[in-house]
C-alpha atoms as a PDB file:
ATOM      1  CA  UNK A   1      17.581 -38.588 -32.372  1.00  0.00           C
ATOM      2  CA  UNK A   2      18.233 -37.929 -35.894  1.00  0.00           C
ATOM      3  CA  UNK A   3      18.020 -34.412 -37.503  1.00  0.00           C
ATOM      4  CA  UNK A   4      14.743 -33.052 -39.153  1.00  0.00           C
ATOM      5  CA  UNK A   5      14.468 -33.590 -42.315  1.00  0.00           C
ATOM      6  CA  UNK A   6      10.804 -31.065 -42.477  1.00  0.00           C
ATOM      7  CA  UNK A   7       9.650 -28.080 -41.306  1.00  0.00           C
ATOM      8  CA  UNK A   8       6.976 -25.858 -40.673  1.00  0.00           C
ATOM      9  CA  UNK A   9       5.885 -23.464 -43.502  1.00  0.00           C
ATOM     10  CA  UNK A  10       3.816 -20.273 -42.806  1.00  0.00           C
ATOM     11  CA  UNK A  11       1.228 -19.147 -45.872  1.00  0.00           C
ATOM     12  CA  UNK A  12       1.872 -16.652 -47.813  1.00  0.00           C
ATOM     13  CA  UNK A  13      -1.765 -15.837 -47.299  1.00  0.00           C
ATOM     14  CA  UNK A  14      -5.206 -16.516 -44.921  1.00  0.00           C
ATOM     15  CA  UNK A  15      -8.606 -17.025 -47.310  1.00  0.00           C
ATOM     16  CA  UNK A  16     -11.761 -16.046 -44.848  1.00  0.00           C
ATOM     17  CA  UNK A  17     -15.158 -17.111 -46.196  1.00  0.00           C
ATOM     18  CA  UNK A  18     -18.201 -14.543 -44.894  1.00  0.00           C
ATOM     19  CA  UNK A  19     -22.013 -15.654 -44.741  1.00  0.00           C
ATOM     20  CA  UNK A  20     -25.247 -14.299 -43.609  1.00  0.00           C
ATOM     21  CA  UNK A  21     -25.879 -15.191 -39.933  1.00  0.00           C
ATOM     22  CA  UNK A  22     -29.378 -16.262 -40.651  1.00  0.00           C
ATOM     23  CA  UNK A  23     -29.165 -18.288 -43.832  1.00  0.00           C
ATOM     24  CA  UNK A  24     -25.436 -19.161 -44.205  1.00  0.00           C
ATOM     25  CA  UNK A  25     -25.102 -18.284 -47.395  1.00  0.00           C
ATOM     26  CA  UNK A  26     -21.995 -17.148 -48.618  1.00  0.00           C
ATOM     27  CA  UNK A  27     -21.360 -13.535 -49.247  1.00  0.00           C
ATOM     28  CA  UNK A  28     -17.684 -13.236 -50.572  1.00  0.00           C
ATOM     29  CA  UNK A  29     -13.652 -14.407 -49.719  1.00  0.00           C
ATOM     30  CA  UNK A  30     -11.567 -11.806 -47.972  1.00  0.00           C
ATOM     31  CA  UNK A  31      -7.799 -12.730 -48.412  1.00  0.00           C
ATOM     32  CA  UNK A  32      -4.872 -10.853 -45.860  1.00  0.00           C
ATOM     33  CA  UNK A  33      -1.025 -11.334 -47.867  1.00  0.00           C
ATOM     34  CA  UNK A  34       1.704  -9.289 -46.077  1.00  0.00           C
ATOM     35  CA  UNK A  35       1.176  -6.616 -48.818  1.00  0.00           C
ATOM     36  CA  UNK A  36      -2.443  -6.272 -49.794  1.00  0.00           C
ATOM     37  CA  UNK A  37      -6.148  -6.955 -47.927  1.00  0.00           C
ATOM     38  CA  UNK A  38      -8.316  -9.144 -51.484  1.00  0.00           C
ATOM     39  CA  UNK A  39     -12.011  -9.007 -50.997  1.00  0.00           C
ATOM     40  CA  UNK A  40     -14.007 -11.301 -53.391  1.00  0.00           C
ATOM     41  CA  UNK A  41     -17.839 -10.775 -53.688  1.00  0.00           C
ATOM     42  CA  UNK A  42     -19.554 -14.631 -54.165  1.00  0.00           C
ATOM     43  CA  UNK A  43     -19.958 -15.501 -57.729  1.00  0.00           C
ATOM     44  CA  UNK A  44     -17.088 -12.708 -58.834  1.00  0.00           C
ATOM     45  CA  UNK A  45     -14.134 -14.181 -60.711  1.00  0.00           C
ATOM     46  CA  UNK A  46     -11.649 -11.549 -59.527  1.00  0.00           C
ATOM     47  CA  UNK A  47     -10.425  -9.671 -56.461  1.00  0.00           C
ATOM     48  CA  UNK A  48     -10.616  -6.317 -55.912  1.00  0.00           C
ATOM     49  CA  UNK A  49      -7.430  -5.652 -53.788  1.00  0.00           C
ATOM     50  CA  UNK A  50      -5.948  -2.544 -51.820  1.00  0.00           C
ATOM     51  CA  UNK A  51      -2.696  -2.119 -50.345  1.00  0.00           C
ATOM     52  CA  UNK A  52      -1.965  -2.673 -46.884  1.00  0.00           C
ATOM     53  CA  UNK A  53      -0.945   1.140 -46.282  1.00  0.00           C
ATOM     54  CA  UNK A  54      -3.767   2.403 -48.360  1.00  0.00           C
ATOM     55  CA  UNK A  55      -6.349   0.352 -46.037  1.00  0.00           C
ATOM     56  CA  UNK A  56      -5.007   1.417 -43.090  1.00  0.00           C
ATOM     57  CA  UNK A  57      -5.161   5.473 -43.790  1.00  0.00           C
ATOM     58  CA  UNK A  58      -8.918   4.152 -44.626  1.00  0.00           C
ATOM     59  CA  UNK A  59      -9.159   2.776 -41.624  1.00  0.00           C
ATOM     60  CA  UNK A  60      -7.566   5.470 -39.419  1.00  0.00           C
ATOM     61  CA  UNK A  61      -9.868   7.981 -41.113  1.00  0.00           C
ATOM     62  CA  UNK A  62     -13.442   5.835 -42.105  1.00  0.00           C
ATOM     63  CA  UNK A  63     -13.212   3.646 -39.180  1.00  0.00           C
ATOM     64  CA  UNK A  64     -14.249   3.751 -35.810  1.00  0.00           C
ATOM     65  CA  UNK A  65     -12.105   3.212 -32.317  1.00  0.00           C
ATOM     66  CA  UNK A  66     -13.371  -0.724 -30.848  1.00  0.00           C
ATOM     67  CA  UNK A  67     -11.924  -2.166 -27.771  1.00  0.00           C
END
């Protein structure tokens, strides 16, 4: 069998698109990069983007404990 020539790439980022249960209309884009959680409200033309260590000390003090 001959050598492959291709390979798998991972992406430098994951796009989520959030709607309302009830009508399915969209409500914004949240993007996760290694560095930085994006959140994009629906019409906006920009991101407004925090760290990855800044929104985890959020979390660990604004969030709550889930299972």
């Amino acid at each position: 069998m001959p050598a492959s020539v291709y390979k798998f790439v991972q992406p430098a980022s994951y796009n989520f698109e959030f709607a309302e249960v009830d009508t399915n209309k969209k409500i914004g884009e949240l993007r996760l990069k290694p560095s930085s959680i994006l959140w994009k409200p629906k019409g906006a033309r920009e991101y407004h983007a925090a760290s990855l260590d800044d929104f985890i000390t959020w979390m660990k003090t604004k969030g709550t404990v889930s299972k």
